[in-house]
C-alpha atoms as a PDB file:
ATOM      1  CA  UNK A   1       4.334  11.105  45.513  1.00  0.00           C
ATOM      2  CA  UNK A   2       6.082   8.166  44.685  1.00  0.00           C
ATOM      3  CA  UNK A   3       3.023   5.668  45.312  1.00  0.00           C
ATOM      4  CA  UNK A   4       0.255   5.105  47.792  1.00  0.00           C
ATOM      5  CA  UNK A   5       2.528   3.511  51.339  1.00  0.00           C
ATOM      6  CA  UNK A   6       4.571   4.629  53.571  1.00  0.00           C
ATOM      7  CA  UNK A   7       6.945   2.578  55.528  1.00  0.00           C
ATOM      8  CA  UNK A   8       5.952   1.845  59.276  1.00  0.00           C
ATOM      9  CA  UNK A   9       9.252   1.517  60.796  1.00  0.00           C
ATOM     10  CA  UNK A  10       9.592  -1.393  63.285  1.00  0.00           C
ATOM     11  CA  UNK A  11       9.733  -0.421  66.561  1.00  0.00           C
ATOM     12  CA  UNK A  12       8.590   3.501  66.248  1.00  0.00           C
ATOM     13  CA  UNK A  13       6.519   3.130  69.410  1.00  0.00           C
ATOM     14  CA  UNK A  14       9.449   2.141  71.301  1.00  0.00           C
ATOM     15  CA  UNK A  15      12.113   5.246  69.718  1.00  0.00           C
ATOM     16  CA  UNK A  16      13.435   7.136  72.047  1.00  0.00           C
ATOM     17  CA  UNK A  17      12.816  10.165  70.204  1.00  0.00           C
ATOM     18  CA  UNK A  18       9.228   9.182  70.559  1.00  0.00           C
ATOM     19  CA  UNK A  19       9.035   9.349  74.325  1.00  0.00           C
ATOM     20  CA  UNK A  20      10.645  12.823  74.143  1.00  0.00           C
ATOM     21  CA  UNK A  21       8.122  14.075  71.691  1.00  0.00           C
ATOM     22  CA  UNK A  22       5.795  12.255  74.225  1.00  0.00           C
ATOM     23  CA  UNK A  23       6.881  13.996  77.103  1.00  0.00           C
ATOM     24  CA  UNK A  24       7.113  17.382  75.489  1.00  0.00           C
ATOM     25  CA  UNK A  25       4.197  16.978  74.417  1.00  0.00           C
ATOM     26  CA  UNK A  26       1.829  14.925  77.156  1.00  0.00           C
ATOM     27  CA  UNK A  27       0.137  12.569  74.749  1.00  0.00           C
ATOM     28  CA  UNK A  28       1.610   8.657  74.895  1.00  0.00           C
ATOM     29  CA  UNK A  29       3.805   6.767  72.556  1.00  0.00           C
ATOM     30  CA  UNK A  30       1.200   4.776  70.425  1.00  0.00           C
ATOM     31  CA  UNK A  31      -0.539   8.653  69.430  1.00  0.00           C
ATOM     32  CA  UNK A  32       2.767  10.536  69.056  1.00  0.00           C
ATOM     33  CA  UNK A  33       3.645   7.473  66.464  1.00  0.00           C
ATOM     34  CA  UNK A  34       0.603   7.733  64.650  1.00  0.00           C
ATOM     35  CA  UNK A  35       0.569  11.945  64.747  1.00  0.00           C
ATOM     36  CA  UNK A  36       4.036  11.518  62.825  1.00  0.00           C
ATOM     37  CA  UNK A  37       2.971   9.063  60.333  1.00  0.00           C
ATOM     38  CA  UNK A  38       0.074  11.198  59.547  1.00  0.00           C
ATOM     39  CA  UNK A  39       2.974  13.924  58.836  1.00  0.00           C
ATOM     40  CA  UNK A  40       4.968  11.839  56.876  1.00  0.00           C
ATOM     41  CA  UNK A  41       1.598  10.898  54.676  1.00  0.00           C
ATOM     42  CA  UNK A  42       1.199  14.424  53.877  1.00  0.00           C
ATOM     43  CA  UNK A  43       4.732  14.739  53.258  1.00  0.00           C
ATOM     44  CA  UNK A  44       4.868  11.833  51.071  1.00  0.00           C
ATOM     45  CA  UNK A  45       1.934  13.542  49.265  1.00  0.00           C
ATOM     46  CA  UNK A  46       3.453  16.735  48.707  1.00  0.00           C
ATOM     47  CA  UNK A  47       7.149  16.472  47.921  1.00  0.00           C
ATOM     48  CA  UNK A  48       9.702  14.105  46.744  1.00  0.00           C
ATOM     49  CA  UNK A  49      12.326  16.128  48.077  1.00  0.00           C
ATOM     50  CA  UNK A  50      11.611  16.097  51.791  1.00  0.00           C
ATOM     51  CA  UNK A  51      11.246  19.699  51.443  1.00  0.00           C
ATOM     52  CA  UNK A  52       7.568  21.851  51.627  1.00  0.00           C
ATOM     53  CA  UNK A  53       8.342  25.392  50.433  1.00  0.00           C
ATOM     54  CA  UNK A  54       5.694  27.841  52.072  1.00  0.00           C
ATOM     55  CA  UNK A  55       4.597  25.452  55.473  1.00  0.00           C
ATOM     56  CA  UNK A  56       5.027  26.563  58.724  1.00  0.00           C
ATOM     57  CA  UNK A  57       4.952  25.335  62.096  1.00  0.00           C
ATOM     58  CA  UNK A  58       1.366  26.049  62.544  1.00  0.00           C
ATOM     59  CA  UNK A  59       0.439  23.980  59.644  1.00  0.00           C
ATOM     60  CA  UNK A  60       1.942  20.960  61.333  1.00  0.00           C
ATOM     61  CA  UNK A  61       0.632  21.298  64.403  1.00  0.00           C
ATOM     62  CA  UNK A  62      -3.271  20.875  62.545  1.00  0.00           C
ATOM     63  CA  UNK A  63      -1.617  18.160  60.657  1.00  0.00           C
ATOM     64  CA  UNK A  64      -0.618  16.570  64.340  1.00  0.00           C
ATOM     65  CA  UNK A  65      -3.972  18.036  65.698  1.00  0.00           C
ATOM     66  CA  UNK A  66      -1.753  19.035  68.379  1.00  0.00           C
ATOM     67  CA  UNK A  67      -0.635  22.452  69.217  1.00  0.00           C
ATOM     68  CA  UNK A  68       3.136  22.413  69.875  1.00  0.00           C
ATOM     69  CA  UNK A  69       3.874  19.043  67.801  1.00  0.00           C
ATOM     70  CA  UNK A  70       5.729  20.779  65.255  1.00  0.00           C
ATOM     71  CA  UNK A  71       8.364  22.036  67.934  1.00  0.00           C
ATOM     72  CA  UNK A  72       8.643  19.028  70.106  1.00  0.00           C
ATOM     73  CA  UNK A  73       9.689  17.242  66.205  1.00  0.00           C
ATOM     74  CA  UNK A  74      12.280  20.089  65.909  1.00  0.00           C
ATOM     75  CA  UNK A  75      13.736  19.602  69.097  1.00  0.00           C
ATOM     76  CA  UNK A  76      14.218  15.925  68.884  1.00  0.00           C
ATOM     77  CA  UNK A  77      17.598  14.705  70.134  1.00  0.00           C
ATOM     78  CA  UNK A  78      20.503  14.449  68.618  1.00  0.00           C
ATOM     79  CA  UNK A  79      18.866  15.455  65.463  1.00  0.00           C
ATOM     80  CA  UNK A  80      15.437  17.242  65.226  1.00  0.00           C
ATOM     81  CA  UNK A  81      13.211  15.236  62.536  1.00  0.00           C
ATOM     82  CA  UNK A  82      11.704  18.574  60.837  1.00  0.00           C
ATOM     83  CA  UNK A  83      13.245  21.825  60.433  1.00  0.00           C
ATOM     84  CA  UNK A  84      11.336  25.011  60.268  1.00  0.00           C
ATOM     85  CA  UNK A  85      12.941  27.837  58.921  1.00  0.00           C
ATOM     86  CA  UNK A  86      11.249  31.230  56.844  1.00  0.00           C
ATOM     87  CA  UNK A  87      10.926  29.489  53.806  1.00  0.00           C
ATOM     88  CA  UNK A  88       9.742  26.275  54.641  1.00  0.00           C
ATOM     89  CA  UNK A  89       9.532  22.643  56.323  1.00  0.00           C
ATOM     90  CA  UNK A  90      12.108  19.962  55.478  1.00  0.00           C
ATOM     91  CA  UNK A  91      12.280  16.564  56.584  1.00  0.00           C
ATOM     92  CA  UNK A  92      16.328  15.659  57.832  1.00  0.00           C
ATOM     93  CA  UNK A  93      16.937  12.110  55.823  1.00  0.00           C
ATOM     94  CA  UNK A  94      13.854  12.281  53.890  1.00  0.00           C
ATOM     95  CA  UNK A  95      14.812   9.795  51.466  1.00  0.00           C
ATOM     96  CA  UNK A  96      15.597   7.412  53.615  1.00  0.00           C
ATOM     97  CA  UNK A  97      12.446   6.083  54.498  1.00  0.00           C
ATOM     98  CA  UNK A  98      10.311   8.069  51.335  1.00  0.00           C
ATOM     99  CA  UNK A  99      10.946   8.666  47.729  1.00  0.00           C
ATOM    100  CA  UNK A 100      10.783   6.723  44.620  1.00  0.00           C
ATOM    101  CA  UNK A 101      14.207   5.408  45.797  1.00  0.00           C
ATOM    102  CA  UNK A 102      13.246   4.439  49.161  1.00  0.00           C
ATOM    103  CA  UNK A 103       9.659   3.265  48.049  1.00  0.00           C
ATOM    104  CA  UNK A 104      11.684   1.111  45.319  1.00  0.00           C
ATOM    105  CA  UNK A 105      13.910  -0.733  47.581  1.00  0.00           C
ATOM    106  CA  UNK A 106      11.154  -1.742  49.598  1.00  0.00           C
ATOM    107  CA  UNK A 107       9.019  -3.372  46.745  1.00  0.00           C
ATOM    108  CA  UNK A 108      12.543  -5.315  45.787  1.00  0.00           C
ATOM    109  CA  UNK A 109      13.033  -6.575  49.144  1.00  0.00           C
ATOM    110  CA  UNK A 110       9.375  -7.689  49.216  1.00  0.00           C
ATOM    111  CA  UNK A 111       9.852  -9.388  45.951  1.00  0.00           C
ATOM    112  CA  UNK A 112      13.075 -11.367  46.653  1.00  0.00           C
ATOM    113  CA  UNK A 113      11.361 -12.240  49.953  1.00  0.00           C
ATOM    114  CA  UNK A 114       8.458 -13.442  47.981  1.00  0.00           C
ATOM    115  CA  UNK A 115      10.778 -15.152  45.370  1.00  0.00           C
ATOM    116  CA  UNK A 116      13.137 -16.764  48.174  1.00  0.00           C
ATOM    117  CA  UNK A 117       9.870 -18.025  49.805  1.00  0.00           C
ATOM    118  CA  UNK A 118       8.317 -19.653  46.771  1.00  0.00           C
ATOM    119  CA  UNK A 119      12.233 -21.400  46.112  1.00  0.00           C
ATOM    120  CA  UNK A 120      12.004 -22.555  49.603  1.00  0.00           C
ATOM    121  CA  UNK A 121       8.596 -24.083  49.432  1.00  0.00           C
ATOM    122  CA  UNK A 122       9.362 -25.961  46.137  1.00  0.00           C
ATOM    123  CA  UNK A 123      12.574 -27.328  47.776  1.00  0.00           C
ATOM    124  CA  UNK A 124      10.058 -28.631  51.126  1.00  0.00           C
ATOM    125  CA  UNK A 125       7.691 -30.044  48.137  1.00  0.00           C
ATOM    126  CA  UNK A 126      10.338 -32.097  46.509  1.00  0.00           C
ATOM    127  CA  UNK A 127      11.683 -33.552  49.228  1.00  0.00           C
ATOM    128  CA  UNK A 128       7.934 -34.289  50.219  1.00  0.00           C
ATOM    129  CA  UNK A 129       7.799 -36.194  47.206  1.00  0.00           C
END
């Protein structure tokens, strides 16, 4: 909700919660990394909370176009990286990686990357000169 990216975490292939959602779930690495991101898209898209009143375990698993995602995310070790309750899906440390908050700090660290890179290239041109 809070604009049109999501972060790609470095190294999400190689999490070790990944290969135990792989192994619970038979499918490798690379497609249990890109099953969650498509998760996290719909999240993004639907809350800024990290909370989805009304979804259910079934739900995700279309999402994940996997039967049994859902519950291999819940089961995640030490800390699941859904919950499914009654009410609801929420997403444990949601605005870490989404949110306006989350979404901001990454445009600021792109900028003062991009700023710190322009300084530096001016410094390399003047010596140049």
């Amino acid at each position: 909700m809070a604009s049109d990216f999501i972060r790609w975490q470095k190294g999400l292939v190689r999490k070790p919660e990944v290969a135990q959602i792989a192994r619970a779930t038979g499918l490798d690495a690379f497609s249990v990394a890109a099953r969650c991101m498509v998760i996290w898209e719909w999240a993004d898209e639907v809350t800024t909370t990290g909370v989805v009143d009304g979804a259910n375990r079934e739900q995700i698993d279309l999402l994940a176009m996997h039967t049994g995602f859902c519950a291999a995310l819940e089961a995640c070790r030490p800390h699941g990286w859904i919950m499914v309750d009654e009410d609801g899906v929420s997403f444990p440390n949601y605005d870490r990686h989404n949110g306006r908050c989350a979404k901001k700090r990454v445009e600021d660290n792109n900028r003062l990357r991009r700023w710190r890179e322009q300084q530096r290239v001016k410094r390399v041109s003047q010596c140049v000169s």
